[in-house]
C-alpha atoms as a PDB file:
ATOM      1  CA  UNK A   1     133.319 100.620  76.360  1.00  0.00           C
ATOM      2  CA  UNK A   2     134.451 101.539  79.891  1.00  0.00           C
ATOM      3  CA  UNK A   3     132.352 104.932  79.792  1.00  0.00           C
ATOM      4  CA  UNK A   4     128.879 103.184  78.174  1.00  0.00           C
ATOM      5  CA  UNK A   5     129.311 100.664  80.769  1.00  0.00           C
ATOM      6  CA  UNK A   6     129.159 103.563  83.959  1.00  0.00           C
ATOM      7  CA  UNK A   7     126.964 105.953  81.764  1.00  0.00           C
ATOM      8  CA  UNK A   8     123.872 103.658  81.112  1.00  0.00           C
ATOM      9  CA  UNK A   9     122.901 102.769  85.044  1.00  0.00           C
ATOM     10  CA  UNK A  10     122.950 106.750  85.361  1.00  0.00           C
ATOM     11  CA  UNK A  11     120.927 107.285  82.432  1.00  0.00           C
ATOM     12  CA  UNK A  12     118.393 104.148  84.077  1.00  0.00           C
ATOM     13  CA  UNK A  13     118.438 106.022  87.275  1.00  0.00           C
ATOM     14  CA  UNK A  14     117.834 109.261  85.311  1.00  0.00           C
ATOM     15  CA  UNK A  15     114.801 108.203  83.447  1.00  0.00           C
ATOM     16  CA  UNK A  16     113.200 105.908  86.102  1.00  0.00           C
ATOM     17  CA  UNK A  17     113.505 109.488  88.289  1.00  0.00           C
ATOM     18  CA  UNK A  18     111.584 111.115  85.869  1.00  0.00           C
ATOM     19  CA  UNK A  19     108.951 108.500  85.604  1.00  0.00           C
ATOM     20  CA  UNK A  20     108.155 109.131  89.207  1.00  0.00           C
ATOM     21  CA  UNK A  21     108.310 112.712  89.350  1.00  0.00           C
ATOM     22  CA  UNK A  22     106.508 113.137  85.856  1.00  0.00           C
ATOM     23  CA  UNK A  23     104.122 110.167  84.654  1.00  0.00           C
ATOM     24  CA  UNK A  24     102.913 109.007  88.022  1.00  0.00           C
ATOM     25  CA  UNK A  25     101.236 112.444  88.904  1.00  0.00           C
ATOM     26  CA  UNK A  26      99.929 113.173  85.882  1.00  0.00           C
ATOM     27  CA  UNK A  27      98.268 110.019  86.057  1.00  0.00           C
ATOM     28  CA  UNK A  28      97.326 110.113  89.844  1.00  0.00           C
ATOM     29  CA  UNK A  29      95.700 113.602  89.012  1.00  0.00           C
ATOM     30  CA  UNK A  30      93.744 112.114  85.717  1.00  0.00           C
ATOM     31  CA  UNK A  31      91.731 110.011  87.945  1.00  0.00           C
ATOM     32  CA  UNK A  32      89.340 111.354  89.072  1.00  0.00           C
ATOM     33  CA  UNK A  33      88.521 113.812  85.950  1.00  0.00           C
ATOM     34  CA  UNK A  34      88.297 110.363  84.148  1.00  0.00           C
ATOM     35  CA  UNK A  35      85.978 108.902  86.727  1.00  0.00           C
ATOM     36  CA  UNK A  36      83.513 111.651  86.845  1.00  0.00           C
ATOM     37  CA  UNK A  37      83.961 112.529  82.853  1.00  0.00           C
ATOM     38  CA  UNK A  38      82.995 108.998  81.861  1.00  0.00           C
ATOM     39  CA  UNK A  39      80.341 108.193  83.856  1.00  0.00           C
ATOM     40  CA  UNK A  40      78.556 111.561  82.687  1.00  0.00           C
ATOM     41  CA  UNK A  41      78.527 110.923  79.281  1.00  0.00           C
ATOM     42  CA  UNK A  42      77.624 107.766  79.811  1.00  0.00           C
ATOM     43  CA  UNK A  43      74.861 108.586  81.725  1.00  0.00           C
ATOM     44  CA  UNK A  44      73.455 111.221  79.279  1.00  0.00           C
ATOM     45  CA  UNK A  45      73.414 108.128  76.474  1.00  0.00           C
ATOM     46  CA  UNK A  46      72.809 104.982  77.780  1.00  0.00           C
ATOM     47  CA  UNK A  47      68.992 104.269  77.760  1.00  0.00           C
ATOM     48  CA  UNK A  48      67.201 103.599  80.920  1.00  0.00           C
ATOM     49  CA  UNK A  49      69.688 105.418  83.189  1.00  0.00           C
ATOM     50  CA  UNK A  50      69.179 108.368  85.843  1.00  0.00           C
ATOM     51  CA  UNK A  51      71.160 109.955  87.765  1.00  0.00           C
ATOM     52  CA  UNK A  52      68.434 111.016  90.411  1.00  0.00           C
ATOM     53  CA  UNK A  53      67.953 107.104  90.982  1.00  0.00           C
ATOM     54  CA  UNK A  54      70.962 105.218  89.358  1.00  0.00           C
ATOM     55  CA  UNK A  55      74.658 104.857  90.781  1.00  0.00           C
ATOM     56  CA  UNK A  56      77.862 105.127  88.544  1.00  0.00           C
ATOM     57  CA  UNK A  57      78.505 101.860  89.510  1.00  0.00           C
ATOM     58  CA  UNK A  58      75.571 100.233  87.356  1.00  0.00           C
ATOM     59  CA  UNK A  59      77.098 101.680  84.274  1.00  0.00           C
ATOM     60  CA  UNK A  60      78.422  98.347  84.541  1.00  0.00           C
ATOM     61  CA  UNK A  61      75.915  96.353  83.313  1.00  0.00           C
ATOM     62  CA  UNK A  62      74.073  95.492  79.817  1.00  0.00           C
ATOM     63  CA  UNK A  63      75.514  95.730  76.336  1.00  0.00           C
ATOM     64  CA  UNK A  64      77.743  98.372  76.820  1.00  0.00           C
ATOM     65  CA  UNK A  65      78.936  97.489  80.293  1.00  0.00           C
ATOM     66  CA  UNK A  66      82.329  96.501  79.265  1.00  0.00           C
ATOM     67  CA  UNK A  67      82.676 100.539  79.093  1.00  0.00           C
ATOM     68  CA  UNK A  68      82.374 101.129  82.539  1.00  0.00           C
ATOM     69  CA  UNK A  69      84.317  98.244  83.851  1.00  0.00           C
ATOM     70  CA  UNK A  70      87.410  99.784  81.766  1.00  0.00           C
ATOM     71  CA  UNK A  71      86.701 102.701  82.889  1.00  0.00           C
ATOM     72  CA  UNK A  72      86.751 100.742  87.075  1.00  0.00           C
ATOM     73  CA  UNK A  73      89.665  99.613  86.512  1.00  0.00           C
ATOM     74  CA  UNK A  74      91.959 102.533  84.515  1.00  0.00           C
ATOM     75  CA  UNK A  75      91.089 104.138  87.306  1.00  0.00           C
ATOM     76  CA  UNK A  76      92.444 102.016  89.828  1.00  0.00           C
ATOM     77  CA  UNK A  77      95.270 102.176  88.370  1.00  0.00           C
ATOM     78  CA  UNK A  78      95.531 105.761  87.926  1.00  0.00           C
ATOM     79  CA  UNK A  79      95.100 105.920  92.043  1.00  0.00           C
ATOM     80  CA  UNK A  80      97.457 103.272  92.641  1.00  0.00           C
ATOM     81  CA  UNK A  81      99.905 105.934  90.357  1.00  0.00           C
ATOM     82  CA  UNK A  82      98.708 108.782  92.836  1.00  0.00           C
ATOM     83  CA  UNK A  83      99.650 106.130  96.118  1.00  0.00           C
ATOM     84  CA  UNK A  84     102.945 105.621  94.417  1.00  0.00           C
ATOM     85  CA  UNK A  85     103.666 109.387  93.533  1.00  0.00           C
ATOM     86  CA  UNK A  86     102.392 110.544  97.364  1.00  0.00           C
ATOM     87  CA  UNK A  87     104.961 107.834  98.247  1.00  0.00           C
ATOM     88  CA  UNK A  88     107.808 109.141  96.611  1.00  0.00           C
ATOM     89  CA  UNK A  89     107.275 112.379  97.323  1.00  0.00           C
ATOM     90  CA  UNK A  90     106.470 112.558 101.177  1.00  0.00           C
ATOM     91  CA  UNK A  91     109.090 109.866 101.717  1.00  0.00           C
ATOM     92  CA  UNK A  92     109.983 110.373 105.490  1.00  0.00           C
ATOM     93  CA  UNK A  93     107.919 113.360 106.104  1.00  0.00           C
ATOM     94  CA  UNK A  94     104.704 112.847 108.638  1.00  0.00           C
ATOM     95  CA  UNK A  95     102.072 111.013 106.380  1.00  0.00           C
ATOM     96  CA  UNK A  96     104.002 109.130 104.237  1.00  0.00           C
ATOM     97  CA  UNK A  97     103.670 106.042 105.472  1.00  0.00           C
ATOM     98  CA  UNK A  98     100.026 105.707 106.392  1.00  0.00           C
ATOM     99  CA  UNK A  99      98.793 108.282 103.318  1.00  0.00           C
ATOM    100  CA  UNK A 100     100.283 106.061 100.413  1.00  0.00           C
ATOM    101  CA  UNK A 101      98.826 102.703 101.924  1.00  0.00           C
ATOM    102  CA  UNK A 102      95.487 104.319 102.295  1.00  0.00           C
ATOM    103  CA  UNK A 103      95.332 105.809  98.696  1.00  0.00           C
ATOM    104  CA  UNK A 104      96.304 101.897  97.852  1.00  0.00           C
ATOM    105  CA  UNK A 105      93.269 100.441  99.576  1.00  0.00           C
ATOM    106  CA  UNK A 106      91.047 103.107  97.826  1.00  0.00           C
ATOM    107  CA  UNK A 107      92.958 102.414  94.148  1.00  0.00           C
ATOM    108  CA  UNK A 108      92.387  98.374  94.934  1.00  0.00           C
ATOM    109  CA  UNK A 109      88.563  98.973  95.358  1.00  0.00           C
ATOM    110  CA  UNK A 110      88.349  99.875  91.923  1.00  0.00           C
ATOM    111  CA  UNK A 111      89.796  97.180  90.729  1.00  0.00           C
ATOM    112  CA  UNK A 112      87.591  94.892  92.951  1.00  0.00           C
ATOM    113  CA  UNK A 113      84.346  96.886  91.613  1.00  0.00           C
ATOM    114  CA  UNK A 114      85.428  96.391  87.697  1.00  0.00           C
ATOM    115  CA  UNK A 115      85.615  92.722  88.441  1.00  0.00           C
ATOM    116  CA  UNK A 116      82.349  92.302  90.444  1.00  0.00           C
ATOM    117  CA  UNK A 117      79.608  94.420  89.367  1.00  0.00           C
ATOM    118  CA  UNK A 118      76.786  96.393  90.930  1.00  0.00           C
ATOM    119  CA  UNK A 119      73.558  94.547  90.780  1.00  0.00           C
ATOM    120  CA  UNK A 120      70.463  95.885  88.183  1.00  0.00           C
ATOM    121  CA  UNK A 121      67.700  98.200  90.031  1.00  0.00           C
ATOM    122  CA  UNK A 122      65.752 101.399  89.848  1.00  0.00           C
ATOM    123  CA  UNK A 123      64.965 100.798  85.979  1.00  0.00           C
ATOM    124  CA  UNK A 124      68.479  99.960  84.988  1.00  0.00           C
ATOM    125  CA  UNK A 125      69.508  98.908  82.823  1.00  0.00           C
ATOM    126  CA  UNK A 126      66.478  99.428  80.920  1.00  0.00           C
ATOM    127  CA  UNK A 127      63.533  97.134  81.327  1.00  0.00           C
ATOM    128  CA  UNK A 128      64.457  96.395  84.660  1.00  0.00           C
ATOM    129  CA  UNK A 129      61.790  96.711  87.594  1.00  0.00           C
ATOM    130  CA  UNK A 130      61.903 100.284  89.310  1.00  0.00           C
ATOM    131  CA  UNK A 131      61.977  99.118  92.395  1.00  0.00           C
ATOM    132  CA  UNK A 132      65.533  98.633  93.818  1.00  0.00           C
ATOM    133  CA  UNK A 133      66.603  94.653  94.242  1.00  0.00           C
ATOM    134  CA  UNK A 134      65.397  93.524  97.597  1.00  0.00           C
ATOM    135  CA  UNK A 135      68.476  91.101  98.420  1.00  0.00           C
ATOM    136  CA  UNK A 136      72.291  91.618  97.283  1.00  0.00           C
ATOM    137  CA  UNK A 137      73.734  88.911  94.898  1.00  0.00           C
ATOM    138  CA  UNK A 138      77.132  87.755  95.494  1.00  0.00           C
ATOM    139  CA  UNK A 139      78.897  90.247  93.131  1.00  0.00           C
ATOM    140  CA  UNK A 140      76.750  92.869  94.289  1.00  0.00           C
ATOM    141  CA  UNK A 141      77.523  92.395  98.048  1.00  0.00           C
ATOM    142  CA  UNK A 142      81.606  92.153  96.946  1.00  0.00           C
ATOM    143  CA  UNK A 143      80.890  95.493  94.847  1.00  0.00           C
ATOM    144  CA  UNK A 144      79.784  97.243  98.257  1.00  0.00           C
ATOM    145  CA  UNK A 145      82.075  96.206 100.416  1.00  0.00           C
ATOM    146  CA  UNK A 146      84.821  97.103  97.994  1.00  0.00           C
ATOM    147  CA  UNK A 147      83.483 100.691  97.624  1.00  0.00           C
ATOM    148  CA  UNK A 148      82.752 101.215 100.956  1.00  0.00           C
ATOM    149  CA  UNK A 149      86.029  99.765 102.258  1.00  0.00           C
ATOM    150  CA  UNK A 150      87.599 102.198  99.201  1.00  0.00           C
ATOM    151  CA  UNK A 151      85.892 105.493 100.486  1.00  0.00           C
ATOM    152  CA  UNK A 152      86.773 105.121 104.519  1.00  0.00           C
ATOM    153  CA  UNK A 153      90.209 104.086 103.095  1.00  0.00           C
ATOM    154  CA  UNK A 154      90.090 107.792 101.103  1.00  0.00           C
ATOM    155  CA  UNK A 155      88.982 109.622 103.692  1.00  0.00           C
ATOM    156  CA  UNK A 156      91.353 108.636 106.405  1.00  0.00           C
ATOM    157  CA  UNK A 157      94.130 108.900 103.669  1.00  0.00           C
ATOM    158  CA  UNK A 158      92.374 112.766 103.746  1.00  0.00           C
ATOM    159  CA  UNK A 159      93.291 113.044 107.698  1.00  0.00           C
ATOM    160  CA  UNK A 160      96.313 111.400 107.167  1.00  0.00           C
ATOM    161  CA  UNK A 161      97.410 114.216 104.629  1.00  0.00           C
ATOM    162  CA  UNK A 162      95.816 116.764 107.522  1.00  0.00           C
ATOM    163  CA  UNK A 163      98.734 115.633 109.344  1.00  0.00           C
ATOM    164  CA  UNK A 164     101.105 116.147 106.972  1.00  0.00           C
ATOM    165  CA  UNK A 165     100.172 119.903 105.815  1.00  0.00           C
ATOM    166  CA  UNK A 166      99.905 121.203 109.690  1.00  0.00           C
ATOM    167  CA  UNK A 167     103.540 119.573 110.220  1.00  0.00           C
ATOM    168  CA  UNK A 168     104.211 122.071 107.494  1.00  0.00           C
ATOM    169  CA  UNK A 169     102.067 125.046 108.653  1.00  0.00           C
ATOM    170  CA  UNK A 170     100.171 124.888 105.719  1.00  0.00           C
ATOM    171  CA  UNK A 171      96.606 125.311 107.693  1.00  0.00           C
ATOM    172  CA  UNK A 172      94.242 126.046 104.568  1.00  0.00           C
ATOM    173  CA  UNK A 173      94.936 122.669 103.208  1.00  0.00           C
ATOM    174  CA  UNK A 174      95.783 120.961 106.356  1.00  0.00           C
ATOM    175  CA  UNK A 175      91.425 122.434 107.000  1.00  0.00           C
ATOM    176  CA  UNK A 176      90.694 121.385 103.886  1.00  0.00           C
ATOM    177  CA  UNK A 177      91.953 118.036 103.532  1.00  0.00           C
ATOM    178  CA  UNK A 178      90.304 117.473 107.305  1.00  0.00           C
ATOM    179  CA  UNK A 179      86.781 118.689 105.626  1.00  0.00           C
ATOM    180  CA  UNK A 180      86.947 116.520 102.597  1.00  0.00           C
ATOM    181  CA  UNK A 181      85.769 113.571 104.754  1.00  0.00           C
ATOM    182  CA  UNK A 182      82.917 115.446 105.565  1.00  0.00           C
ATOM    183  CA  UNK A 183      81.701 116.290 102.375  1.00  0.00           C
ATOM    184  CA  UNK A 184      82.182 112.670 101.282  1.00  0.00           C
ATOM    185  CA  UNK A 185      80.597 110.833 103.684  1.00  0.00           C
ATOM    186  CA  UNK A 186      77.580 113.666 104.036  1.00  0.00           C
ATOM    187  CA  UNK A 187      77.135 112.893 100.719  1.00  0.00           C
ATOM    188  CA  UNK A 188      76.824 109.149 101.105  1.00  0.00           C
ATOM    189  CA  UNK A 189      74.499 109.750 104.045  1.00  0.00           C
ATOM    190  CA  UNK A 190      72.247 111.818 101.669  1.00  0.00           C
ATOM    191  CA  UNK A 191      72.025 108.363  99.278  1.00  0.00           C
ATOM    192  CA  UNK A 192      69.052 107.481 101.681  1.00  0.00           C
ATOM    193  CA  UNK A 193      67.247 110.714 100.425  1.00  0.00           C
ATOM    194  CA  UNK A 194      68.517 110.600  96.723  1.00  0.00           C
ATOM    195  CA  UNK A 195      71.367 108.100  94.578  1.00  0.00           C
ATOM    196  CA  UNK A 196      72.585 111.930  93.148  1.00  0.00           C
ATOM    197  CA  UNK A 197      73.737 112.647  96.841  1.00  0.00           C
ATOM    198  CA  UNK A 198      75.795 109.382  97.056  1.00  0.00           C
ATOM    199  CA  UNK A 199      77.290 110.246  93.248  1.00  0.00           C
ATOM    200  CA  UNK A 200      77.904 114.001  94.557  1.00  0.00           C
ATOM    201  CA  UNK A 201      80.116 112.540  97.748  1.00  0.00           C
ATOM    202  CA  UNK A 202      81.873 109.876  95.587  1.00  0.00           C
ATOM    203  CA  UNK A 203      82.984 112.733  92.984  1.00  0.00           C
ATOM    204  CA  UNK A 204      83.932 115.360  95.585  1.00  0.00           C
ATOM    205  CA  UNK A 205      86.336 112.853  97.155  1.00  0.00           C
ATOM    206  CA  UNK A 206      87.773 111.609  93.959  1.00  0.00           C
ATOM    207  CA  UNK A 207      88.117 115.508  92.351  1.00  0.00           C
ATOM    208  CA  UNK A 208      89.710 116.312  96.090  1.00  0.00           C
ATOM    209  CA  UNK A 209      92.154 113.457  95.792  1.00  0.00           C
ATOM    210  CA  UNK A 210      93.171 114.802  92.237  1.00  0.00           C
ATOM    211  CA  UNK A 211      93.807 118.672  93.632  1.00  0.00           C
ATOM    212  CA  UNK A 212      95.377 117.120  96.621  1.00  0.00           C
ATOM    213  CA  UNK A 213      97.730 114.995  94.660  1.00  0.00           C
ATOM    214  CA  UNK A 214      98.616 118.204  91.916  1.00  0.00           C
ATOM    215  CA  UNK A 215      99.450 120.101  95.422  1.00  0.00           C
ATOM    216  CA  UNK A 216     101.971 117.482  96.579  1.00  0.00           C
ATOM    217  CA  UNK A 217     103.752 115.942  93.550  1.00  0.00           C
ATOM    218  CA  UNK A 218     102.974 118.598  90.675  1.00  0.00           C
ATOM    219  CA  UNK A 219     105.014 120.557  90.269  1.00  0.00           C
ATOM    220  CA  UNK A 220     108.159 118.661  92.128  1.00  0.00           C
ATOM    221  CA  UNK A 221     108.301 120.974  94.580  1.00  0.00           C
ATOM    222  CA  UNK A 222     106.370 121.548  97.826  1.00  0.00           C
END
């Protein structure tokens, strides 16, 4: 009885370890992939929708909505699984304070934009006017914010991480994680030209975050 008694907090300790250094990256890294993999076929099938004028985002809406709001919020969790695993693993190393909260803030505005959805424009979904909506509604404005919040969040979770890989005199990703910003937000300021450019920055940061993540906690060891 003695020996169960000391054995099973070990065995606890054992498996919660491998929880941390096992499911939480894998998850962290499925992310993105999920993300981008949804939202295409979606966006091949549903009727109405374009990806030259329509955002992800309004995947959200009509019959078939409840898709992409599952699809919002398993991924916020999946990012708040990358936070945690960047946590663990750059415990007391520069970045790993600041990195892990960031990634947070980005994982919550997922959550925030399955619960309050983009408002209908641009034809979508189908039947609607092609013009885009003149004034935000209430959800729509909260489904901004959240996403725009999310994505400065990401990117200075990217410099953050730049931090982290020159400590280490790794300078190809310490560059790389430095240009990721770029690409995001170049592709955001591109959404005035074309909705594809704003979907093209949104996916490079979220495929980014999934490399970066693979590079830090996958395989356990740096």
């Amino acid at each position: 009885m003695t020996t169960q008694t000391l054995d099973r907090p070990a065995a606890l300790a054992v498996s919660s370890a491998r929880t941390v250094t096992r499911f939480l990256p894998a998850a962290g890294i499925a992310a993105g992939p999920l993300f981008l993999a949804a939202g295409l076929v979606q966006g091949l099938t549903r009727d109405g929708f374009d990806f030259s004028r329509n955002a992800l985002s309004q995947l959200s809406l009509g019959d078939l909505g409840w898709i992409q709001i599952a699809v919002f919020l398993a991924t916020g969790v999946l990012v708040l699984c990358a936070a945690a695993a960047v946590r663990h693993r750059l415990r007391d190393t520069p970045g790993g304070t600041w990195a892990p909260r960031l990634l947070t803030a980005f994982g919550a505005s997922f959550l925030l934009a399955g619960v309050f959805r983009a408002d209908p424009g641009a034809g979508f979904p189908a039947g609607t006017p092609e013009d885009r909506v003149p004034t935000l509604s209430a959800h729509g404005t909260v489904h901004l914010l959240a996403g725009t919040v999310g994505y400065l969040a990401l990117c200075a979770a990217f410099l953050v991480l730049a931090r982290h890989f020159a400590a280490r005199r790794q300078r190809g990703w310490a560059l790389a994680t430095r240009l990721v910003p770029v690409g995001v937000l170049a592709g955001f300021a591109g959404s005035a030209a074309t909705v594809a450019a704003f979907t093209a920055g949104a996916g490079f940061g979220l495929i980014a975050l999934s490399v970066v993540t693979a590079r830090l906690t996958w395989p356990t060891r740096q």
